[in-house]
C-alpha atoms as a PDB file:
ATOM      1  CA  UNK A   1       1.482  17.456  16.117  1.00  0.00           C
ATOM      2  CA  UNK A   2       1.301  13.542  14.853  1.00  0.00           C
ATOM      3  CA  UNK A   3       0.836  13.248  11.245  1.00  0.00           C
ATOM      4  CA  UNK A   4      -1.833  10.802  10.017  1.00  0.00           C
ATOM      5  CA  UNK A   5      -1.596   7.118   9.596  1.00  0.00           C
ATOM      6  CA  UNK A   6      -3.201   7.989   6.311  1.00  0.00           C
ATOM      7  CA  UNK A   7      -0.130  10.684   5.462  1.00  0.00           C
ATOM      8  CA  UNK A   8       2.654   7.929   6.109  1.00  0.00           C
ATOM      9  CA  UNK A   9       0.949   5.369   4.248  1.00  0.00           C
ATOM     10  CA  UNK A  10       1.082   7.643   0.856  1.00  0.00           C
ATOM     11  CA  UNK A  11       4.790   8.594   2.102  1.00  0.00           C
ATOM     12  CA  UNK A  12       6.281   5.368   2.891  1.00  0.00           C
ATOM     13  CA  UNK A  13       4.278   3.416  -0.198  1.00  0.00           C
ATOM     14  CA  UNK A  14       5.771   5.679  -2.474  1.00  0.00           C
ATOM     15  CA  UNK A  15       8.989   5.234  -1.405  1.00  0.00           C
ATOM     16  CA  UNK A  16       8.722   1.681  -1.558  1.00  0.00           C
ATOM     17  CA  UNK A  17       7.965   1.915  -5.040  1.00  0.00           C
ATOM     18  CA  UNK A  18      10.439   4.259  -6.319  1.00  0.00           C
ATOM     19  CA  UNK A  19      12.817   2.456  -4.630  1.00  0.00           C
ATOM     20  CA  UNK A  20      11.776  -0.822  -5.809  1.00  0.00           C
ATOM     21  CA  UNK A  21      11.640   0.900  -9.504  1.00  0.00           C
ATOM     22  CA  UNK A  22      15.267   2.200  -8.935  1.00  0.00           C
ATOM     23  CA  UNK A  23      16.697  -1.192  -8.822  1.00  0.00           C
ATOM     24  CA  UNK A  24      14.170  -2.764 -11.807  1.00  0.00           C
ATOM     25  CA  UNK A  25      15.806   0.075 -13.861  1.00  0.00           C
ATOM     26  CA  UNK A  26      19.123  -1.751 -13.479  1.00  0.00           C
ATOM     27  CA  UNK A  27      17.760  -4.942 -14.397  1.00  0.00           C
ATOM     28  CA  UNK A  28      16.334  -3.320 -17.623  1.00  0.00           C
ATOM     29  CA  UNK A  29      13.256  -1.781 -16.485  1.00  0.00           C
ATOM     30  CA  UNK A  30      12.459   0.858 -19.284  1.00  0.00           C
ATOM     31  CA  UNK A  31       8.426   1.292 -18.853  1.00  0.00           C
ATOM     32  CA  UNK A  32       6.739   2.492 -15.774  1.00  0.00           C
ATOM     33  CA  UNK A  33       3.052   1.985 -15.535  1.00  0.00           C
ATOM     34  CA  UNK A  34       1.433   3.750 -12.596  1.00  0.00           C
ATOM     35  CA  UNK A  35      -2.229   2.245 -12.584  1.00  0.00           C
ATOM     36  CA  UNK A  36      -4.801   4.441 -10.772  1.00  0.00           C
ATOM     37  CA  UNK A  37      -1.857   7.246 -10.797  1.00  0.00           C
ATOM     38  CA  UNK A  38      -3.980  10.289  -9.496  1.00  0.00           C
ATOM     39  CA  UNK A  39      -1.908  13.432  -8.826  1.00  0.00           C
ATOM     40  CA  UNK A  40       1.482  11.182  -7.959  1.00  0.00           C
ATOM     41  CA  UNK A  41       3.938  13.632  -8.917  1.00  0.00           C
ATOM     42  CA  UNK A  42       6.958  10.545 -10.098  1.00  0.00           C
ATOM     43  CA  UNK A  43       6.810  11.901 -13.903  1.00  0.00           C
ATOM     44  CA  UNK A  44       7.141  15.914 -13.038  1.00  0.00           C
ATOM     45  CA  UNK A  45       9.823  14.908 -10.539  1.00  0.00           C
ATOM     46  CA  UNK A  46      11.658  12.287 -12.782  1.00  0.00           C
ATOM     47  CA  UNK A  47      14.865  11.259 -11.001  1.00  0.00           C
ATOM     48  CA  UNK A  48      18.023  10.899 -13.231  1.00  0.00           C
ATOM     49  CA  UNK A  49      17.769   7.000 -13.031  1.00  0.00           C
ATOM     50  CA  UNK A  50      14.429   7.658 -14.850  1.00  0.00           C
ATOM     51  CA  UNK A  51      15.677   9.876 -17.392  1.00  0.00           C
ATOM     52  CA  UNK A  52      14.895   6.790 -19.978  1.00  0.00           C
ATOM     53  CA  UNK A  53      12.103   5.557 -18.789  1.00  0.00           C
ATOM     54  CA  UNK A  54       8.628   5.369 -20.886  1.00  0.00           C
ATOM     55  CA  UNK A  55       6.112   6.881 -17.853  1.00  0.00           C
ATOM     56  CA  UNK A  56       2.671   5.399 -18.487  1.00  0.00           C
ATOM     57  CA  UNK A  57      -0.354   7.233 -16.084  1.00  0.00           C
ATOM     58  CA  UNK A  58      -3.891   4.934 -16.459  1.00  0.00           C
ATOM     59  CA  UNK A  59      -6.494   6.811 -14.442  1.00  0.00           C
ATOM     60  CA  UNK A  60     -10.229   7.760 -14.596  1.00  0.00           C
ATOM     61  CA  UNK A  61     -10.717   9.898 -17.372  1.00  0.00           C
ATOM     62  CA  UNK A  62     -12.260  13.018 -14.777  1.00  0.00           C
ATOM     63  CA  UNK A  63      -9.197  12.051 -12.367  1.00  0.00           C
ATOM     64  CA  UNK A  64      -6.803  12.335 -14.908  1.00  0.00           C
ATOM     65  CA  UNK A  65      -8.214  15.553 -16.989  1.00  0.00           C
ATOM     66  CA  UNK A  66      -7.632  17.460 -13.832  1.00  0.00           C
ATOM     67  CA  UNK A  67      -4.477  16.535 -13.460  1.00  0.00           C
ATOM     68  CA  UNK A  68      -2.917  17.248 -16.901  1.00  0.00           C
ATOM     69  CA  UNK A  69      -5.442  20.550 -16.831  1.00  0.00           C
ATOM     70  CA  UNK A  70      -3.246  21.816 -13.690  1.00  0.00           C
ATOM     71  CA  UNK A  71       0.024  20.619 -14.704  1.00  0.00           C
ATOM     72  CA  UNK A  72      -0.271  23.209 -18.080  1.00  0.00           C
ATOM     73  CA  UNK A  73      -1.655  25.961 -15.452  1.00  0.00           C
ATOM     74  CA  UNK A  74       1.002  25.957 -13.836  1.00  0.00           C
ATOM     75  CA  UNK A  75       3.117  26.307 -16.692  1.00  0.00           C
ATOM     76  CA  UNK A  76       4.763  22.706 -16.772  1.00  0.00           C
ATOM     77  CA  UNK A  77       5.630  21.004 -20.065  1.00  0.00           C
ATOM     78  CA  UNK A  78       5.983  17.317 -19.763  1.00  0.00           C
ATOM     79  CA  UNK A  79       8.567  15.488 -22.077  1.00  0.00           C
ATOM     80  CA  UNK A  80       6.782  12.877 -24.935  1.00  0.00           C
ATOM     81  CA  UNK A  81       8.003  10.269 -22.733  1.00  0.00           C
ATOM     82  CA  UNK A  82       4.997  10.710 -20.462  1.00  0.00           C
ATOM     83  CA  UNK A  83       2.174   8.901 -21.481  1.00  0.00           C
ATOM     84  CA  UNK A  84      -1.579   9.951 -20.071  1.00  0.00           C
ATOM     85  CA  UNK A  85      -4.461   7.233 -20.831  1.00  0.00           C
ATOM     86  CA  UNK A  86      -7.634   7.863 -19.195  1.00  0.00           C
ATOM     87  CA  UNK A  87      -9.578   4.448 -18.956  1.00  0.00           C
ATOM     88  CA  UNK A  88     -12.273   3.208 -16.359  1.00  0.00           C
ATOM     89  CA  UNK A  89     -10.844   0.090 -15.404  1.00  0.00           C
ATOM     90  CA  UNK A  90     -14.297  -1.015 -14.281  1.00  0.00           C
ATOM     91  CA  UNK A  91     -15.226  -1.359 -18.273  1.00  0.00           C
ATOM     92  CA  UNK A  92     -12.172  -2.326 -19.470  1.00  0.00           C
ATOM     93  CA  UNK A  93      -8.931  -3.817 -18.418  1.00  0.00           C
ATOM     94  CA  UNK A  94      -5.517  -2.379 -17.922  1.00  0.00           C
ATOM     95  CA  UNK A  95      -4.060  -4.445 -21.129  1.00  0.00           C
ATOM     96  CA  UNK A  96      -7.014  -2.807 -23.116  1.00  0.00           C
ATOM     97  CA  UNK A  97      -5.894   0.484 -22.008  1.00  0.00           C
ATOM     98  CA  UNK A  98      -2.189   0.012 -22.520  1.00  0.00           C
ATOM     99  CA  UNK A  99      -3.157  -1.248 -26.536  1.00  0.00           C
ATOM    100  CA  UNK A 100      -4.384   2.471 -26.971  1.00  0.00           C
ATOM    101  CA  UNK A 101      -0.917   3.709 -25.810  1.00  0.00           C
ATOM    102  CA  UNK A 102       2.333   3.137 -27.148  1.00  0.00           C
ATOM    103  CA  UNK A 103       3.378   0.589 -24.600  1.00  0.00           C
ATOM    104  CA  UNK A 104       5.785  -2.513 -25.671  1.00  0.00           C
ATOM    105  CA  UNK A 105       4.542  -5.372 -23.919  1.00  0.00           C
ATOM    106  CA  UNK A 106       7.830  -7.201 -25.231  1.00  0.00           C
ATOM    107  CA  UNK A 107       9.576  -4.878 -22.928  1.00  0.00           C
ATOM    108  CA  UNK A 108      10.409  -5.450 -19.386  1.00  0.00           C
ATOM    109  CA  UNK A 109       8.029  -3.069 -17.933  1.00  0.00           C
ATOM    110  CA  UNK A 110       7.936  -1.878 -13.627  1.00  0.00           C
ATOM    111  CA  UNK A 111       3.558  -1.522 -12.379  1.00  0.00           C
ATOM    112  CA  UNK A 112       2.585   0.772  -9.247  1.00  0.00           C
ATOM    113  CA  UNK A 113      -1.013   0.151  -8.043  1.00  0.00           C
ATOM    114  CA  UNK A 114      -1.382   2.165  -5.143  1.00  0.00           C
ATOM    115  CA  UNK A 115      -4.151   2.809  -2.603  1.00  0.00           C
ATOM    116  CA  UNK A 116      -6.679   1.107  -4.584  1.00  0.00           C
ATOM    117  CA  UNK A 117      -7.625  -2.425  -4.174  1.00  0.00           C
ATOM    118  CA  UNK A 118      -8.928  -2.061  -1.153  1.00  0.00           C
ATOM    119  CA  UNK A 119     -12.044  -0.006  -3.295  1.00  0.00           C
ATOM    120  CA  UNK A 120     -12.317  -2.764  -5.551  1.00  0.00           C
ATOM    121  CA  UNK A 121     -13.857  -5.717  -5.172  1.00  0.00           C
ATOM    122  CA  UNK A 122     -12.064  -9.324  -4.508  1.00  0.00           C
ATOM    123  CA  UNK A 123     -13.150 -10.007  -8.380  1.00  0.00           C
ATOM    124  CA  UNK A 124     -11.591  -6.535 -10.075  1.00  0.00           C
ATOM    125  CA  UNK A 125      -8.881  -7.166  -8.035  1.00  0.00           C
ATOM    126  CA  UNK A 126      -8.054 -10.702  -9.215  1.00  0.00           C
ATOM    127  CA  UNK A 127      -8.659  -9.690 -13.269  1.00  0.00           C
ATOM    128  CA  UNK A 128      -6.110  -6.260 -12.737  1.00  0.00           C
ATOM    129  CA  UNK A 129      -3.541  -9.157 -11.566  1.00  0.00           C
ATOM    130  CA  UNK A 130      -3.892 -11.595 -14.422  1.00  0.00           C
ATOM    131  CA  UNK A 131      -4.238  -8.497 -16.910  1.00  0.00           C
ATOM    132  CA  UNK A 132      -0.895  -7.416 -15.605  1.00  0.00           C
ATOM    133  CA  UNK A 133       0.869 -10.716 -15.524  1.00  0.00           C
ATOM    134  CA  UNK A 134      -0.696 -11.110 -19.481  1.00  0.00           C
ATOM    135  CA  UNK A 135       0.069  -7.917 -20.887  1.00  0.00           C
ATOM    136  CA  UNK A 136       3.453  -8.231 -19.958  1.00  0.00           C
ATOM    137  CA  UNK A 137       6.846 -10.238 -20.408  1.00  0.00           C
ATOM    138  CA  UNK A 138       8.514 -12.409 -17.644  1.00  0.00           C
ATOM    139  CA  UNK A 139      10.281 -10.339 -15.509  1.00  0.00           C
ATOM    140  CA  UNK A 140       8.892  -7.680 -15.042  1.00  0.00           C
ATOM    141  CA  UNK A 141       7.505  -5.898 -11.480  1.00  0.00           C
ATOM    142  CA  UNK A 142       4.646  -4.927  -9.674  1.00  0.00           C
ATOM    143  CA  UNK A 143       4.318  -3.124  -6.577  1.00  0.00           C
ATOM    144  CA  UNK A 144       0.770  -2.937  -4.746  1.00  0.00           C
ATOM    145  CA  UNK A 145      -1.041  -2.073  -1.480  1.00  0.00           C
ATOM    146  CA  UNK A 146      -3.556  -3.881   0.380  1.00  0.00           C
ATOM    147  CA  UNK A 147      -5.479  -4.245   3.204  1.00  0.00           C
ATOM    148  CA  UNK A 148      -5.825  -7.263   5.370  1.00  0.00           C
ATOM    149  CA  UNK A 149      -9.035  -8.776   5.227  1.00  0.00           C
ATOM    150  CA  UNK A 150      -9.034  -9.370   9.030  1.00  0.00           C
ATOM    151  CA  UNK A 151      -9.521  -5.371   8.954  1.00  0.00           C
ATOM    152  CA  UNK A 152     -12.823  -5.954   7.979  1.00  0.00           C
ATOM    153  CA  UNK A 153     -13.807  -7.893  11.050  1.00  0.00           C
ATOM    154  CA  UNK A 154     -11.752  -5.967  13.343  1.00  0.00           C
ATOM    155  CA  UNK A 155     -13.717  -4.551  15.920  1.00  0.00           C
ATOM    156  CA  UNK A 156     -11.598  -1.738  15.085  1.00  0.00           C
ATOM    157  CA  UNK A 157     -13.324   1.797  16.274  1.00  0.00           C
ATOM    158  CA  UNK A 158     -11.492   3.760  14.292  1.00  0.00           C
ATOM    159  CA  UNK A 159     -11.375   1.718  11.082  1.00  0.00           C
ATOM    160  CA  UNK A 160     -15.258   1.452  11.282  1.00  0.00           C
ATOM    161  CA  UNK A 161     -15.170   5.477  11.691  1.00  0.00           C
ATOM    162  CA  UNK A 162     -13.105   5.637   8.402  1.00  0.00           C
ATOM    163  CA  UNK A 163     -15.132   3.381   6.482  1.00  0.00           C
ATOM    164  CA  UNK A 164     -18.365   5.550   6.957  1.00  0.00           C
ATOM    165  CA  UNK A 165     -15.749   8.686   5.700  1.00  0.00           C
ATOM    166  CA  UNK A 166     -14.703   7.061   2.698  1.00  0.00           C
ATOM    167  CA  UNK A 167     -18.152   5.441   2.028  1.00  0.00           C
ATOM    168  CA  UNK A 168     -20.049   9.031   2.253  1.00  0.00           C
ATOM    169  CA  UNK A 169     -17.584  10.136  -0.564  1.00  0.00           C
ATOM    170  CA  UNK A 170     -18.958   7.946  -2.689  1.00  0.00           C
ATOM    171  CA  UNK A 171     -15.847   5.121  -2.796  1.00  0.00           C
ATOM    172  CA  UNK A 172     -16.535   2.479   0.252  1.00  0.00           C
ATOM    173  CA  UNK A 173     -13.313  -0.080   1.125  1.00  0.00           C
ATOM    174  CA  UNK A 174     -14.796  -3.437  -0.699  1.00  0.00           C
ATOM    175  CA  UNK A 175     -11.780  -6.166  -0.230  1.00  0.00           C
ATOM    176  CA  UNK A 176      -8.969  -7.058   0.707  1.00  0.00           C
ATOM    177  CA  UNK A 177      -6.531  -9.862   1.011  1.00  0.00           C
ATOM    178  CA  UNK A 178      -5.270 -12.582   3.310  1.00  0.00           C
ATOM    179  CA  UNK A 179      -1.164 -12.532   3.841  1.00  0.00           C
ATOM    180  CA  UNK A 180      -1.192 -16.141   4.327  1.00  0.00           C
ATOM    181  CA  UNK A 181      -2.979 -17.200   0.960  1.00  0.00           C
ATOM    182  CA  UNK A 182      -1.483 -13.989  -0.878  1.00  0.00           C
ATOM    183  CA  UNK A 183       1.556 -16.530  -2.524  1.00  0.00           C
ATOM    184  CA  UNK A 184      -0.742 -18.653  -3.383  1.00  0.00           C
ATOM    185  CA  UNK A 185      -3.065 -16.562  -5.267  1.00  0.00           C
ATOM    186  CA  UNK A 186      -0.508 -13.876  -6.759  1.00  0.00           C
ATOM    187  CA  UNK A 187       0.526 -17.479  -8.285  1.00  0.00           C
ATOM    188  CA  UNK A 188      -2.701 -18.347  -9.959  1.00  0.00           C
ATOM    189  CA  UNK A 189      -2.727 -14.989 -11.605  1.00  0.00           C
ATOM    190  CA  UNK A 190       0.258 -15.588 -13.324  1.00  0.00           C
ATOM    191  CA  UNK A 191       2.535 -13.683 -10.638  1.00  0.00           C
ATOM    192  CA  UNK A 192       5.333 -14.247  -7.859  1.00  0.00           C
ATOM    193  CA  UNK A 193       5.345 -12.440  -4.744  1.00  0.00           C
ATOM    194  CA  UNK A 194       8.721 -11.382  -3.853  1.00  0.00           C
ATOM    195  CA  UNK A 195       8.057  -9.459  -0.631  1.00  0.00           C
ATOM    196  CA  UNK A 196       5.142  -8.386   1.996  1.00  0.00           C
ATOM    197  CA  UNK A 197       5.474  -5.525   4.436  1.00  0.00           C
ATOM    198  CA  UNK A 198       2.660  -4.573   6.529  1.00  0.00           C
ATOM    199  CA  UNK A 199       2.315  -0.966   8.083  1.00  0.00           C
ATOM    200  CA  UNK A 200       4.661  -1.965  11.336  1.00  0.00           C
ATOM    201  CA  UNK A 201       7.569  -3.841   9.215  1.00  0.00           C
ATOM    202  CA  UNK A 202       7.218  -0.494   6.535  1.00  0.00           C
ATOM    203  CA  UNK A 203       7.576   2.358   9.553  1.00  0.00           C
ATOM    204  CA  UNK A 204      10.957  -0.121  10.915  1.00  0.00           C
ATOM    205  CA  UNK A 205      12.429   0.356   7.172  1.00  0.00           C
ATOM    206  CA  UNK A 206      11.942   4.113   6.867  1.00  0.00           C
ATOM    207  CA  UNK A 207      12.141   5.281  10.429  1.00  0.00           C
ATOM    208  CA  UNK A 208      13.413   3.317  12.520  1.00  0.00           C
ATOM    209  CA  UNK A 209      13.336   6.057  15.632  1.00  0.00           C
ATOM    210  CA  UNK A 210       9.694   7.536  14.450  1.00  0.00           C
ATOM    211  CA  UNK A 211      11.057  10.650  14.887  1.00  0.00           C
ATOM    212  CA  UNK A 212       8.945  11.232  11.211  1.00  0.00           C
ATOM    213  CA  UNK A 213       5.646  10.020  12.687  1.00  0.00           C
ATOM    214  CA  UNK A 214       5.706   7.251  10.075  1.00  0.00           C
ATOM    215  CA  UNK A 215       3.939   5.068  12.032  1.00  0.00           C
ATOM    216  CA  UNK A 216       0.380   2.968  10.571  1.00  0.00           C
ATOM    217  CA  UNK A 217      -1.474   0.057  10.808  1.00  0.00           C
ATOM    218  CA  UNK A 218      -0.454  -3.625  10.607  1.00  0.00           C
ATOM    219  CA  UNK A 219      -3.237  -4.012   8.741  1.00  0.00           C
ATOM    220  CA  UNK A 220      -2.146  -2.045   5.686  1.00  0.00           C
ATOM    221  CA  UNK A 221       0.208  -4.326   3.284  1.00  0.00           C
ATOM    222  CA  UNK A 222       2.469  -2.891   0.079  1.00  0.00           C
ATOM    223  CA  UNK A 223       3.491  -6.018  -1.336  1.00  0.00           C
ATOM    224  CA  UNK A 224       6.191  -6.613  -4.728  1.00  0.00           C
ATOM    225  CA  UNK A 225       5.618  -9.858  -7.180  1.00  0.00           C
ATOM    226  CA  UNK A 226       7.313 -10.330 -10.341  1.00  0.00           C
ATOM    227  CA  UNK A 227       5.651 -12.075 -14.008  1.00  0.00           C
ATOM    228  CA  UNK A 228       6.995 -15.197 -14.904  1.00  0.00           C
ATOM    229  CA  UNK A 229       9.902 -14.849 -12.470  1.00  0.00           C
ATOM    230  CA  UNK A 230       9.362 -18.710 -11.671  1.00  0.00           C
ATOM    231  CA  UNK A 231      10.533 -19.301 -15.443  1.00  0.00           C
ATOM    232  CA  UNK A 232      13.314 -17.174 -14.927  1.00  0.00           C
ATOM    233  CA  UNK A 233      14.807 -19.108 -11.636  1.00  0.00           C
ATOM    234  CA  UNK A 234      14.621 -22.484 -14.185  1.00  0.00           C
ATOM    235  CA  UNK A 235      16.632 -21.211 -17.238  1.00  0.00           C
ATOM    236  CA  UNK A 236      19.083 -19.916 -14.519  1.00  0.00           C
ATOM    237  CA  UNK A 237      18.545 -16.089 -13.918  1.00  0.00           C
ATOM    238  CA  UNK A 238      19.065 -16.202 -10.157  1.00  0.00           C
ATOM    239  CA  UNK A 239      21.092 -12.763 -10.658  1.00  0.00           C
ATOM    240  CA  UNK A 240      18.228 -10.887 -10.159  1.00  0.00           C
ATOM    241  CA  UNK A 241      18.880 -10.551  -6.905  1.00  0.00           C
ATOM    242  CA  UNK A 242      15.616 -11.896  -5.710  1.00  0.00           C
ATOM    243  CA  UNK A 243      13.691 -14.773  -3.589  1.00  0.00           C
ATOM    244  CA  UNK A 244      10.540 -15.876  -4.262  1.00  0.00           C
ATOM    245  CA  UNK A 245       7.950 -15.703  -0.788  1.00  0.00           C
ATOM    246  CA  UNK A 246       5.819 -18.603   0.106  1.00  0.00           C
END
């Protein structure tokens, strides 16, 4: 049986990130913010390159009370490293919710924002990316999915059937983003894209054969853009190993 397109995405994205995170962490990465972090499992399974990382989780307060209620029923401690601030990021914005935490903004810190812009309007979307890019110092990472906004005038059968499914639980797909302007306005927020991968390009990097079903949509993006990383390339700090996408 073929898994979901909906299954791969939440595969392959995460291992995007982590990998993404892997090599931050040898450029000096030493927080992790997961933004909108729901029940991903990175801080119970903690990988030895992580063993020094500070783990921030920013979620809905409801979201995230479940989460840390079934981690202790099932008998899991969590080390103090692992951080748990419940904000609604409609009422406040992620540097507000990091000031309640210990976070160091003078550190170089990695950002995950998965699966959630596209339930967000084109306005939240913009103010999470300059809060990010503010609350933060140059170098540092984000990694984020998207949609592309042509999805939402696709005559696409199947998207349209998804929409009403997401919509009847109460969290309908609001925006999205164009791949050709994306540069452009990651730049106006204060942020560099580094690379773009939609669904197709995503499946050829993890499974190459698809004998793993990883298959999705060419409309679904996970994109990685540094802060400041223009300053960087003019004081000379090419070693990062990275090239900037117009």
């Amino acid at each position: 049986m073929g898994r979901s397109r909906a299954y791969a995405n939440v595969i392959t994205r995460t291992r995007f990130a982590e990998d993404a995170l892997q090599l931050a962490v040898t450029r000096g990465i030493r927080q992790y913010v997961l933004i909108g972090a729901g029940f991903d499992s990175f801080a119970l399974r903690r990988p030895a390159y992580a063993a020094d990382l500070q783990i921030f989780e920013i979620d809905f307060p409801a979201t995230q009370s479940l989460k840390v209620a079934r981690i202790r029923e099932c008998g899991l401690r969590l080390p103090d490293s692992v951080h748990f601030i419940a904000a609604d990021l409609s009422q406040e914005t992620v540097a507000a919710a990091l000031s309640r935490s210990p976070f160091r903004s003078q550190d170089l810190t990695f950002f995950s924002w998965l699966g959630v812009t596209m339930y967000l309007t084109r306005e939240a979307n913009l103010g999470t990316l300059k809060a990010i890019a503010s609350c933060t110092r140059a170098g540092s990472e984000l990694v984020f999915t998207y949609f592309d906004e042509r999805l939402f005038r696709a005559q696409s059968e199947s998207f349209h059937d998804m929409e009403k499914r997401v919509a009847a639980m109460g969290e309908p797909f609001l925006s999205g983003f164009n791949p050709a302007t994306l540069a452009r306005e990651l730049e106006d927020c204060g942020l560099l894209l580094l690379d773009d991968l939609n669904g197709s390009e995503v499946a050829a990097k993890y499974d190459r054969t698809g004998e793993n079903s990883l298959g999705q949509s060419a409309f679904s993006h996970i994109a990685l853009a540094g802060t400041g990383m223009e300053d960087l390339w003019r004081t000379g700090m090419q070693d990062l190993g990275l090239t900037a996408l117009k």
